[in-house]
N, C-alpha and C. Protein backbone atom coordinates (compact mmCIF):
# COMPACT_ATOMS: atom_id res chain seq x y z
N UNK A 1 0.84 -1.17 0.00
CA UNK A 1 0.00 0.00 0.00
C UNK A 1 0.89 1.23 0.00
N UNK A 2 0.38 2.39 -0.80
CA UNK A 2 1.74 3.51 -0.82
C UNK A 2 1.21 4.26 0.61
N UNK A 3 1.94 5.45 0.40
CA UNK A 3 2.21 6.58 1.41
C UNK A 3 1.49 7.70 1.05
N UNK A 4 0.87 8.45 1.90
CA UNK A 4 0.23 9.57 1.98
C UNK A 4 1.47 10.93 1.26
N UNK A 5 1.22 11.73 0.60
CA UNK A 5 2.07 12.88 0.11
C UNK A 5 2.35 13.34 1.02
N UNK A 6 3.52 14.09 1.03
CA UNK A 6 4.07 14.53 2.25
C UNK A 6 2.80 16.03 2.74
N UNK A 7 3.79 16.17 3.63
CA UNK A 7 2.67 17.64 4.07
C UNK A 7 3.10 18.69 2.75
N UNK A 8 4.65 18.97 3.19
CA UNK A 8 5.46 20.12 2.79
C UNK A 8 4.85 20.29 0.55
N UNK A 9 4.92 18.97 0.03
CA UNK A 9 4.00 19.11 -1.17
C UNK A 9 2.38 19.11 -0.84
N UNK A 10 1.76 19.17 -0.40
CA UNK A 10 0.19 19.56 -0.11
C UNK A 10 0.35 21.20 0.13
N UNK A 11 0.95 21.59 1.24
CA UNK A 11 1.27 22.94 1.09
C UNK A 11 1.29 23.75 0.14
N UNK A 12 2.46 23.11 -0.81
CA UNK A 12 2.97 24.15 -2.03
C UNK A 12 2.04 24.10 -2.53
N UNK A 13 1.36 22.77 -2.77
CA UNK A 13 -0.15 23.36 -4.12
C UNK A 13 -1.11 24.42 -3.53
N UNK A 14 -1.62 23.93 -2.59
CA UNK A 14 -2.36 24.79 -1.78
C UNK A 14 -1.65 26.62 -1.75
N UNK A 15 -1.12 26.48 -1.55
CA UNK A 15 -0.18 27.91 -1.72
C UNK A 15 -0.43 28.23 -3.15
N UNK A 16 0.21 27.64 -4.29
CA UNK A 16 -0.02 28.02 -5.18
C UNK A 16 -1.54 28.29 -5.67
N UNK A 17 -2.51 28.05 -5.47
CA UNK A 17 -3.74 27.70 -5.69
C UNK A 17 -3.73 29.16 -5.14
N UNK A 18 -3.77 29.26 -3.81
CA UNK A 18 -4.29 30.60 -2.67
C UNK A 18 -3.54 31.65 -3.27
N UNK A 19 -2.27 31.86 -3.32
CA UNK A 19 -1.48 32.91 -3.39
C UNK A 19 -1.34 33.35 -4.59
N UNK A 20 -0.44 32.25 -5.42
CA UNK A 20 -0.16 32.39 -6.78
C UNK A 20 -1.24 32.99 -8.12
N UNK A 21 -2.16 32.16 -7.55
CA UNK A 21 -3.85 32.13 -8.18
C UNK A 21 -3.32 31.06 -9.43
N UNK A 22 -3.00 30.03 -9.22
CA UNK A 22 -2.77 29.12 -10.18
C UNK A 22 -4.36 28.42 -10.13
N UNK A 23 -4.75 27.72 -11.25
CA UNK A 23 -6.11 26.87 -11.20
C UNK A 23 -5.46 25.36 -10.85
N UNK A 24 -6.21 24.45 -10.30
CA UNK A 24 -5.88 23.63 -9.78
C UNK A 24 -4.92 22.48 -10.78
N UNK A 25 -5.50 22.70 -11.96
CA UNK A 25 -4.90 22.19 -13.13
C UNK A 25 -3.39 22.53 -13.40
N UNK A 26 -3.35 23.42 -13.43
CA UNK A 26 -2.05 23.92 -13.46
C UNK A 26 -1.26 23.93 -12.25
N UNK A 27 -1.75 24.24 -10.88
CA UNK A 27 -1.08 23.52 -9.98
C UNK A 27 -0.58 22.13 -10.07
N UNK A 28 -1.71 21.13 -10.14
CA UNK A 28 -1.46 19.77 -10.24
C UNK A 28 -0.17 19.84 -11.27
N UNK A 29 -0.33 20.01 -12.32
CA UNK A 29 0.58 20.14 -13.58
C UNK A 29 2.41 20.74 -12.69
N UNK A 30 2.73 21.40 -12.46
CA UNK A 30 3.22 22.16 -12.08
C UNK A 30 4.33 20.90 -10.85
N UNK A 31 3.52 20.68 -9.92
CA UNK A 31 4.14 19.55 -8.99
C UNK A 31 3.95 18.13 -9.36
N UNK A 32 3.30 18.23 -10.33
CA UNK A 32 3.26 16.63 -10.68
C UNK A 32 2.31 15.53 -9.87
N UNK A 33 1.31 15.95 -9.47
CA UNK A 33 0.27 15.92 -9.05
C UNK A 33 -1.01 15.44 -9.72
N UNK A 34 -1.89 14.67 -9.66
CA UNK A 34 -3.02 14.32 -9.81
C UNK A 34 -3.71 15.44 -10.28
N UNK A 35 -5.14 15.99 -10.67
CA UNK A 35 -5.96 16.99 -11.03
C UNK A 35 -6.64 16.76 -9.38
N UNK A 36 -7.27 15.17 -8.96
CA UNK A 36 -8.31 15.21 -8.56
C UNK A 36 -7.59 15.35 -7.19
N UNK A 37 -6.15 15.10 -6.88
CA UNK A 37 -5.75 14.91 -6.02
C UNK A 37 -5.52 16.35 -5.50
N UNK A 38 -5.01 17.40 -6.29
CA UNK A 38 -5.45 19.12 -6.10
C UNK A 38 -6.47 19.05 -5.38
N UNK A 39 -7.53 18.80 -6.39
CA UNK A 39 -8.89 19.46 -6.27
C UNK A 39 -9.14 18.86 -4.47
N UNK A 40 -8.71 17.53 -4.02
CA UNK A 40 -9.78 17.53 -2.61
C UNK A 40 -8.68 18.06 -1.92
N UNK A 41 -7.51 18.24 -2.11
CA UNK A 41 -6.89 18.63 -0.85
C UNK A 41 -7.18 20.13 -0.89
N UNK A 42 -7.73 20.84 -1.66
CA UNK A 42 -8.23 22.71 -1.82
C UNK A 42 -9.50 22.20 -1.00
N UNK A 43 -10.35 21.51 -1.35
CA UNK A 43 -11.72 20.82 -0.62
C UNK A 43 -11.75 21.09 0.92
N UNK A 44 -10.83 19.76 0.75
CA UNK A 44 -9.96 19.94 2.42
C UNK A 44 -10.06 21.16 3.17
N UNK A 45 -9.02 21.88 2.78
CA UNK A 45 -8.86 23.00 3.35
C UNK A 45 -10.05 23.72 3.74
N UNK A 46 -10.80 23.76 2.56
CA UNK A 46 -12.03 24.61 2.90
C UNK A 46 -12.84 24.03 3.91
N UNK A 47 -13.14 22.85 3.82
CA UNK A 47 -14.27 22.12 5.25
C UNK A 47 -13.41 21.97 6.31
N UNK A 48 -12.01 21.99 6.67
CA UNK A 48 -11.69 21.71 7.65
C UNK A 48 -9.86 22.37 8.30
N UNK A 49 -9.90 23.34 7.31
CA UNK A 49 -8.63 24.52 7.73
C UNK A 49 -6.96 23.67 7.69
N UNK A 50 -7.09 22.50 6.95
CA UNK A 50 -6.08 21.90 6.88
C UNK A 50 -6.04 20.66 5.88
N UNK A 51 -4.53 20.33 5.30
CA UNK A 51 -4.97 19.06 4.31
C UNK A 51 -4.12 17.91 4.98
N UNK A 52 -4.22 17.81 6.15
CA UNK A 52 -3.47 16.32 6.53
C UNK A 52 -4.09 15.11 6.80
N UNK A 53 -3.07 14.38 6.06
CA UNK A 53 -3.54 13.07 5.48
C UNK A 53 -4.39 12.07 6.87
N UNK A 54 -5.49 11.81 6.25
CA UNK A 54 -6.17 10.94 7.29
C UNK A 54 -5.52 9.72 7.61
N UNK A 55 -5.51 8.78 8.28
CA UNK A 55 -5.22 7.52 8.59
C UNK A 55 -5.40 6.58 8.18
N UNK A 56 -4.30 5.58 7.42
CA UNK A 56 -4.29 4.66 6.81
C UNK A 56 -4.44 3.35 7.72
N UNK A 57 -4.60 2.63 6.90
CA UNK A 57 -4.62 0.69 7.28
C UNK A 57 -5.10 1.07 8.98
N UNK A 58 -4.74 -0.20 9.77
CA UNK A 58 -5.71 -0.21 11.27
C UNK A 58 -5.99 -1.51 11.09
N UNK A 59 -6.22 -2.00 12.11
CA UNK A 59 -7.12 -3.38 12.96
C UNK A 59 -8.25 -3.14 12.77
N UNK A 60 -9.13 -4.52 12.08
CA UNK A 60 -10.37 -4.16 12.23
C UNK A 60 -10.95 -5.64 13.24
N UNK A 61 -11.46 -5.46 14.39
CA UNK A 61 -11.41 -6.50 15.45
C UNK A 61 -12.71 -7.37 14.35
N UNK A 62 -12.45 -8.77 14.73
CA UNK A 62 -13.14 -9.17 14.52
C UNK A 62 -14.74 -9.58 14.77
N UNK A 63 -15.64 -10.25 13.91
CA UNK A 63 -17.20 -10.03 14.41
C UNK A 63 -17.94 -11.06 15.24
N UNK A 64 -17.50 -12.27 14.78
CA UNK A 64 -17.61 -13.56 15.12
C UNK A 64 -16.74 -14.11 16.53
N UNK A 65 -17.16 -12.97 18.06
CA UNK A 65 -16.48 -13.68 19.30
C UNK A 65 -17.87 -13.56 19.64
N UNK A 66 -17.70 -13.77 20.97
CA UNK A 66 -18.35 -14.20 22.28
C UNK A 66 -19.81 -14.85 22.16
N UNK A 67 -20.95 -14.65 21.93
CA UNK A 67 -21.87 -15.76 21.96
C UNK A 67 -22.80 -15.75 20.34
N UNK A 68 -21.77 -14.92 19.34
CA UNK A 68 -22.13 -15.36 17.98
C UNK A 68 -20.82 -16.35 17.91
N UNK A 69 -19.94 -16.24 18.38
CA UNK A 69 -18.97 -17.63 18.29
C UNK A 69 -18.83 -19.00 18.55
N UNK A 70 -19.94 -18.96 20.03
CA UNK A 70 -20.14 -19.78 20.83
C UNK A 70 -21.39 -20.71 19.80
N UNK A 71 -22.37 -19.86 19.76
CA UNK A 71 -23.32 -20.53 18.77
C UNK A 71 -22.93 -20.79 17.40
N UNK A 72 -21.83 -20.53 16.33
CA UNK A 72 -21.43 -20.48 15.06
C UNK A 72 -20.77 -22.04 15.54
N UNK A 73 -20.15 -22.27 16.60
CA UNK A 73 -19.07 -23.53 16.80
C UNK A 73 -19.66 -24.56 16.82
N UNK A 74 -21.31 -24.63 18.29
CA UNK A 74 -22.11 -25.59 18.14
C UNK A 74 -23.06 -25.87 16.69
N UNK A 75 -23.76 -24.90 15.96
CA UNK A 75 -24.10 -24.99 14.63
C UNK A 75 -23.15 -26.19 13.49
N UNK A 76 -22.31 -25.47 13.98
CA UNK A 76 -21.12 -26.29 12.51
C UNK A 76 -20.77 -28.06 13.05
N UNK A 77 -21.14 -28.42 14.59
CA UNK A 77 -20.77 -29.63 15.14
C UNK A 77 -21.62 -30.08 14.84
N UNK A 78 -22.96 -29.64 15.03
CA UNK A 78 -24.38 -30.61 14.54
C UNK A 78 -24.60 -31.21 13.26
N UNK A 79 -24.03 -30.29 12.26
CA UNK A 79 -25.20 -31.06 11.06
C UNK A 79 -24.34 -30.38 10.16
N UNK A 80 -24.72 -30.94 8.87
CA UNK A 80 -23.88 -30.25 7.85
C UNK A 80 -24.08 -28.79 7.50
N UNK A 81 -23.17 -27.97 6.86
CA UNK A 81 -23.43 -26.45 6.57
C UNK A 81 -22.78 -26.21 5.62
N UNK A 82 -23.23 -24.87 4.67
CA UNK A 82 -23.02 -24.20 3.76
C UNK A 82 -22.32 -22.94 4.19
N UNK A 83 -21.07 -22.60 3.88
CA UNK A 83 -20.73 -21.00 3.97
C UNK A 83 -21.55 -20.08 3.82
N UNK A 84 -22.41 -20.27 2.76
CA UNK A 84 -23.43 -19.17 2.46
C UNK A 84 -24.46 -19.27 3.28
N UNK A 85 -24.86 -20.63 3.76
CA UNK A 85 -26.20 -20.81 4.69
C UNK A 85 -25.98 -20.33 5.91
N UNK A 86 -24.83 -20.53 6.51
CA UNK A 86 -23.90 -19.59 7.72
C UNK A 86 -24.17 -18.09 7.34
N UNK A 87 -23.54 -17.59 6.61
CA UNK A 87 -23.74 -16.23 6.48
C UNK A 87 -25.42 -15.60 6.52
N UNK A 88 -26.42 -16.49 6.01
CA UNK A 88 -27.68 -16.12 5.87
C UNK A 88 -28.56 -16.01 7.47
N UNK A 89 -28.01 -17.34 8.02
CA UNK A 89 -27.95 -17.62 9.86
C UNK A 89 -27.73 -16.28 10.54
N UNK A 90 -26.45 -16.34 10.27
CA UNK A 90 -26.02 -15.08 11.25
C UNK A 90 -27.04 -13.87 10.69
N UNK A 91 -27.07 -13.85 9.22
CA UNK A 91 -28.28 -12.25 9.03
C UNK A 91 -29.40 -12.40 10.04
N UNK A 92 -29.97 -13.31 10.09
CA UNK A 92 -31.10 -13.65 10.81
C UNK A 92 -31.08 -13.50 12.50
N UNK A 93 -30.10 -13.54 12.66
CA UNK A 93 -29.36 -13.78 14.01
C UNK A 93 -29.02 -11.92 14.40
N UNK A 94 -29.18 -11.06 13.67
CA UNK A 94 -28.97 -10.00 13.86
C UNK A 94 -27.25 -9.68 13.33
N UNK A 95 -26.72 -10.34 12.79
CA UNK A 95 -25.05 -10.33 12.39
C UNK A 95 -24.62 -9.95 11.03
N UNK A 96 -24.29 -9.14 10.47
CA UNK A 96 -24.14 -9.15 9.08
C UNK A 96 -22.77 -9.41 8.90
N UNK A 97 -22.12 -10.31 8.21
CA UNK A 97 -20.83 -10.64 8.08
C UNK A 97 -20.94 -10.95 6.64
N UNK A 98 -19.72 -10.92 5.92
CA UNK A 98 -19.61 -11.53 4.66
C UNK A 98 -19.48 -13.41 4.35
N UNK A 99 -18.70 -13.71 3.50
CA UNK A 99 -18.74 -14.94 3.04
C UNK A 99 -17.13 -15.26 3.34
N UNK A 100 -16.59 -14.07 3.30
CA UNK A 100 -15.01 -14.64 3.84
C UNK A 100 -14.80 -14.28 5.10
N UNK A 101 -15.92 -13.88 5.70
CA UNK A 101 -15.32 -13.60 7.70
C UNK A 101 -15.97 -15.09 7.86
N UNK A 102 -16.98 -15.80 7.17
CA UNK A 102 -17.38 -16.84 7.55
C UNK A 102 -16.11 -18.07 7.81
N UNK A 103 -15.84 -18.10 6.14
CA UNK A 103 -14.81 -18.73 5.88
C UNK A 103 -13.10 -19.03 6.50
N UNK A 104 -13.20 -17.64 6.50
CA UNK A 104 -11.84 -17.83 7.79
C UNK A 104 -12.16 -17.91 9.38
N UNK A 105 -13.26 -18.16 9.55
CA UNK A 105 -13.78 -18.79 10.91
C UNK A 105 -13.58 -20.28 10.70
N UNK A 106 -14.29 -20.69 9.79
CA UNK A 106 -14.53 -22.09 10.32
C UNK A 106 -13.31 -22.85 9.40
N UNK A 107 -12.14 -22.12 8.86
CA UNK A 107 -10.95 -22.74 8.76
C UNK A 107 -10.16 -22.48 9.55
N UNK A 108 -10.25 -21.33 10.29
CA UNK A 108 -9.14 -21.44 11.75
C UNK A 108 -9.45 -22.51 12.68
N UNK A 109 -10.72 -22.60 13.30
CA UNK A 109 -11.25 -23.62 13.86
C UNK A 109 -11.26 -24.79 13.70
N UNK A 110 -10.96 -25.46 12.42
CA UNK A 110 -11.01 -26.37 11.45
C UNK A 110 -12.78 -27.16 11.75
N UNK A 111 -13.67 -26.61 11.74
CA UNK A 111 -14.47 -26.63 11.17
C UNK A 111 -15.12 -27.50 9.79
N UNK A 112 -14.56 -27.54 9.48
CA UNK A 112 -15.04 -27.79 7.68
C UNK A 112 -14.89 -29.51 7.78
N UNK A 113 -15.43 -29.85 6.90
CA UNK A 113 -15.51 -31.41 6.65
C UNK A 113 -15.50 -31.67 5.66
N UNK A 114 -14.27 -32.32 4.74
CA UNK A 114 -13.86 -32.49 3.59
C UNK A 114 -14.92 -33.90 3.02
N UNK A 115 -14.87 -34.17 1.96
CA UNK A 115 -15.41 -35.53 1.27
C UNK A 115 -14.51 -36.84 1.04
N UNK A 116 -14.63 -37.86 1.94
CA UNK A 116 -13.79 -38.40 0.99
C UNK A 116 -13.82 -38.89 0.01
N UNK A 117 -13.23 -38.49 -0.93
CA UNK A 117 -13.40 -39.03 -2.29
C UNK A 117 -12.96 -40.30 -2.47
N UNK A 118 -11.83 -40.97 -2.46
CA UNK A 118 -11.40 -42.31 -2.45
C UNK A 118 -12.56 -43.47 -1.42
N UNK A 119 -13.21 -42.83 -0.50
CA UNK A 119 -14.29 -43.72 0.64
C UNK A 119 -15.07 -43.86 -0.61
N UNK A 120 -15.95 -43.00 -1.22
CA UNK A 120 -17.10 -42.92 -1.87
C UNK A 120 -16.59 -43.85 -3.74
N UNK A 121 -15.50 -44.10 -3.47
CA UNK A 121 -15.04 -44.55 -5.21
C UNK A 121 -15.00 -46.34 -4.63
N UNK A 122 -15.54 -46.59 -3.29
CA UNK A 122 -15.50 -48.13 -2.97
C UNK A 122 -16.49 -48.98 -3.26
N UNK A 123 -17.71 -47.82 -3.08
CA UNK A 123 -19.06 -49.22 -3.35
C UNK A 123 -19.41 -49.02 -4.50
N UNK A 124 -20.49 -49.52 -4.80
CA UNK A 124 -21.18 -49.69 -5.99
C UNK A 124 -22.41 -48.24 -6.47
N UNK A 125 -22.45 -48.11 -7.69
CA UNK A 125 -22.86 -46.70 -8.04
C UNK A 125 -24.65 -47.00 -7.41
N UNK A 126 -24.97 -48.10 -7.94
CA UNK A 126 -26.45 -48.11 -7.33
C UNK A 126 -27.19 -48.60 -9.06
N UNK A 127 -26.29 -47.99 -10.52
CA UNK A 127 -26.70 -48.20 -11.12
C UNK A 127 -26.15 -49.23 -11.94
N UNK A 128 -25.98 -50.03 -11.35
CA UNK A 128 -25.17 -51.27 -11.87
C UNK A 128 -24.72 -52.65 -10.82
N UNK A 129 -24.53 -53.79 -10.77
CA UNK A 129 -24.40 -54.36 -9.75
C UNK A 129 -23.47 -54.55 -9.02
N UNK A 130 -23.69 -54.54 -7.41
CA UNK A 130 -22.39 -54.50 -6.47
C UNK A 130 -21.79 -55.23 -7.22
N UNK A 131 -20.11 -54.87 -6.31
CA UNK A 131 -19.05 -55.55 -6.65
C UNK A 131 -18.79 -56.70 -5.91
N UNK A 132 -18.24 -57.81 -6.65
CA UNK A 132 -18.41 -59.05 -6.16
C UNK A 132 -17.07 -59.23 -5.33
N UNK A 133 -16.99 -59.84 -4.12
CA UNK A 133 -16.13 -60.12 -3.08
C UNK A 133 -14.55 -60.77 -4.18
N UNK A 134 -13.30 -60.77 -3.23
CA UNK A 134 -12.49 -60.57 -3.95
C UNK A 134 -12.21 -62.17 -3.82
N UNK A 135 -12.48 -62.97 -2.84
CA UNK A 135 -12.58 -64.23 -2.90
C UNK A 135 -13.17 -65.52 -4.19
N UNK A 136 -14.29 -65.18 -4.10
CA UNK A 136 -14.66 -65.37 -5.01
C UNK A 136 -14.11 -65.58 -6.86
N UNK A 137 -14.00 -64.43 -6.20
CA UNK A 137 -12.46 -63.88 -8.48
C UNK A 137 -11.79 -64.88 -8.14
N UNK A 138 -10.80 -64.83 -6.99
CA UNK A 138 -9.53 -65.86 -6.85
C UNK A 138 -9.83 -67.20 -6.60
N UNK A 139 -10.56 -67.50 -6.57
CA UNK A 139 -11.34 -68.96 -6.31
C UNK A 139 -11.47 -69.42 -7.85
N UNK A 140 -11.94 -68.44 -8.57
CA UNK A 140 -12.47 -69.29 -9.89
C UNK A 140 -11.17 -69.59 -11.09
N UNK A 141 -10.22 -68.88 -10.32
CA UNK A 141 -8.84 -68.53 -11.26
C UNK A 141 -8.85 -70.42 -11.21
């Protein structure tokens, strides 16, 4: 993620803009500057007597503790679930979360319950007849 412009260039445009009577265009032009990036830091100034840079990145605590966590943990032990059917739960539940606060819940937790695929490639499809014991084959050899 980049860096906020320094102060000391916000200044000069701003100066130039106020003093000089440059148009913002030609300011921007001038320092090498954005148009739009002029235009809000003059904005700035006007709603609030200064152009310093607001605050980047931050912690955003998470949504899913204390008894939406408690209930999200027993939910996922009972019965099978959908990420999306989770997310629809919690709407209902008063919680609005997305589909990836879901998701990185119930993979930290390990949560999730994979398929096995190799279990399910053992029996018989249903549309054709079981498979015959392995005794049997070697018997008739």
């Amino acid at each position: 993620m980049g860096r906020p412009y320094s102060m000391d260039l916000r200044e000069r445009v701003i100066a130039a803009v106020a003093t000089q009577g440059l148009s913002c265009h030609e300011a921007a032009a001038r320092f090498g500057v954005g148009v739009s990036t002029a235009i809000r830091w003059l904005q700035m100034v006007r709603r609030t007597g200064n152009a310093t840079p607001a605050k980047m990145g931050g912690h955003r605590p998470k949504k899913l503790i204390g008894r939406h966590r408690a209930w999200l943990v027993a939910r996922c032990m009972g019965q099978s679930f959908t990420l999306r059917g989770l997310v629809q739960e919690l709407a209902e539940r008063g919680l609005a979360v997305d589909y990836r606060a879901v998701w990185a819940f119930v993979h930290a937790d390990k949560l999730s319950f994979k398929k096995n695929g190799g279990r399910l490639r053992t029996g018989s499809s249903g549309r054709r007849a079981a498979a015959k014991a392995m005794e049997s084959l070697s018997a008739a050899d």
